[in-house]
Protein backbone atom coordinates (compact mmCIF):
# COMPACT_ATOMS: atom_id res chain seq x y z
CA UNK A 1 -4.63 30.06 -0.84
CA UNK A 2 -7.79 28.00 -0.64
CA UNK A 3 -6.67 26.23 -4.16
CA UNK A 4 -3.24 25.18 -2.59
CA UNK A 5 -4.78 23.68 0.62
CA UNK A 6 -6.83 22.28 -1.62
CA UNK A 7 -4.13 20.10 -4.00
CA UNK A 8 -2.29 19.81 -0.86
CA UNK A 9 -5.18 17.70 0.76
CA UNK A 10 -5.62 15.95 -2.55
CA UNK A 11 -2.25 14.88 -2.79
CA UNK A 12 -1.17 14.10 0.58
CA UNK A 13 -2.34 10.40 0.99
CA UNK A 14 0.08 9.46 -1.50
CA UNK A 15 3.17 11.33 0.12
CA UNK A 16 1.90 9.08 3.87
CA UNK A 17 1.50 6.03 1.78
CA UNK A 18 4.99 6.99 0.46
CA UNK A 19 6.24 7.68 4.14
CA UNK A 20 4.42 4.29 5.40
CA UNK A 21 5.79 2.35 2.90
CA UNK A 22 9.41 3.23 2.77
CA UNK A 23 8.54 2.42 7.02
CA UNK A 24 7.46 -1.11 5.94
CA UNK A 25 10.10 -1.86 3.50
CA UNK A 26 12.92 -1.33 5.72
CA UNK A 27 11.17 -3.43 8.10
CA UNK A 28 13.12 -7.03 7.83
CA UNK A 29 10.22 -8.60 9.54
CA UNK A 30 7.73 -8.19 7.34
CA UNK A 31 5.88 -10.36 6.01
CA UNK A 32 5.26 -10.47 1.70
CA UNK A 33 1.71 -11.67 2.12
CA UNK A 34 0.21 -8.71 3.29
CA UNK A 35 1.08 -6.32 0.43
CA UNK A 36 0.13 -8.91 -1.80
CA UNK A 37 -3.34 -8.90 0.00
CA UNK A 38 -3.66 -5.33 0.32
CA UNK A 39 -3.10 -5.19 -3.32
CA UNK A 40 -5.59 -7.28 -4.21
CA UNK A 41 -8.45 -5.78 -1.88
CA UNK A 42 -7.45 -2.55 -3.04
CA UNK A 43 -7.62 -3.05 -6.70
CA UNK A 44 -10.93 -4.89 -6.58
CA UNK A 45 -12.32 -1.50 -4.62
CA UNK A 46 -11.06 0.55 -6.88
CA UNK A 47 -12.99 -1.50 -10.05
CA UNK A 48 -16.29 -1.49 -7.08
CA UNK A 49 -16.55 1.94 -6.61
CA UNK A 50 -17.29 3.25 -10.04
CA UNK A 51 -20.20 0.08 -10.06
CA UNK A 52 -21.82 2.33 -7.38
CA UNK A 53 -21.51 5.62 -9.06
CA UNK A 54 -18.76 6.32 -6.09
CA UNK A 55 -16.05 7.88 -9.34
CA UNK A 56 -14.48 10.67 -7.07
CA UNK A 57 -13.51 7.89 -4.42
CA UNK A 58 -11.20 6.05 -6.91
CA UNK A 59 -8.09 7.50 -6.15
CA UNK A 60 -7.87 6.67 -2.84
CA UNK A 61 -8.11 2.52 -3.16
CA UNK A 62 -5.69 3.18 -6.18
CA UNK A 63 -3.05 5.29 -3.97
CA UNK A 64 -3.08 2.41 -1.11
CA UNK A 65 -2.49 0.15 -4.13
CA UNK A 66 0.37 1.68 -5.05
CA UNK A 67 1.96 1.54 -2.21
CA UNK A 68 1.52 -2.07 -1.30
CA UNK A 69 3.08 -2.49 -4.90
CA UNK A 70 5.80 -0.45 -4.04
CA UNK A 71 6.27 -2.40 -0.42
CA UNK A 72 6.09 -5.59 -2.38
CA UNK A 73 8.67 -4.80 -5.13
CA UNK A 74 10.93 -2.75 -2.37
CA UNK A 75 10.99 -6.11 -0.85
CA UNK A 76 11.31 -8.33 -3.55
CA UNK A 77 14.28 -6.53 -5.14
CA UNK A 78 16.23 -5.90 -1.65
CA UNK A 79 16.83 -9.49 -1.35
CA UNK A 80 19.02 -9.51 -4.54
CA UNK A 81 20.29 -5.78 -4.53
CA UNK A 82 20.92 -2.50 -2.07
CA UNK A 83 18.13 -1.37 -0.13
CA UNK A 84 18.28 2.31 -1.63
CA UNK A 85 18.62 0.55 -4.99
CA UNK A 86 15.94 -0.98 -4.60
CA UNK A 87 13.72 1.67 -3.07
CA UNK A 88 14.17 3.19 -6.50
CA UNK A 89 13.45 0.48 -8.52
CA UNK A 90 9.93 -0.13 -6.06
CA UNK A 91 9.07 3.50 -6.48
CA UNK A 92 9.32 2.76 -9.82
CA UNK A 93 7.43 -0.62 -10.28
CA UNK A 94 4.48 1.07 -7.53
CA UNK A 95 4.18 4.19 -10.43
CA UNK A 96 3.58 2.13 -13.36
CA UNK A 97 1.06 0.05 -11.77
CA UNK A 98 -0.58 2.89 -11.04
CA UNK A 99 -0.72 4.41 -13.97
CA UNK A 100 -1.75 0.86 -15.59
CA UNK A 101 -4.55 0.77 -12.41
CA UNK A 102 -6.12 4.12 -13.87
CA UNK A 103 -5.94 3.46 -17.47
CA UNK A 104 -7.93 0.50 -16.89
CA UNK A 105 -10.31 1.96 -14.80
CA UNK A 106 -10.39 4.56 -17.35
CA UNK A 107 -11.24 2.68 -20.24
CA UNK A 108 -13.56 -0.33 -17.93
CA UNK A 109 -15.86 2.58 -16.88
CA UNK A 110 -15.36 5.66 -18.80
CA UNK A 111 -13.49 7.71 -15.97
């Protein structure tokens, strides 16, 4: 029981970055200069943290990168295709960077 609460805590900020950034991407409002920002913050955290030994914390700047990728590409592809269409295609995009995110963390600082 205590091992599912567990995974479930460790999982759930990317499921509200998920929620938060479907929110944003339906959003015609929005502007494309804050995910681009909120990338950029977040990925130079996430190469900060293992400078000062802070390795467990990683995920977290990584996960709130991912979604700003995936707000960025939702609303890069919905100007030239359907919104679900791409929803897809930014879930996809936000995935691969973070994969890419951790494997150069990874290898940078032996993670």
């Amino acid at each position: 029981m205590q091992e599912n609460l567990i995974s479930f805590i460790n999982t759930s900020p990317l499921f509200i970055a998920i929620i938060i950034g479907f929110v944003v991407s339906l959003n015609e409002n929005a502007s494309i200069r804050v995910p681009i920002i909120i990338v950029i913050i977040s990925t130079i955290i996430s190469f900060l943290l293992p400078i000062f030994n802070l390795k467990s914390w990683v995920t977290y700047p990584v996960i709130l990168s991912e979604s700003a990728v995936f707000v960025l590409a939702t609303m890069l592809f919905s100007q030239k295709m359907k919104k679900w269409l791409a929803w897809i295609l930014g879930l996809i995009v936000g995935f691969v960077w973070a994969i890419v995110l951790l494997i150069l963390l990874g290898v940078t600082f032996n993670i």
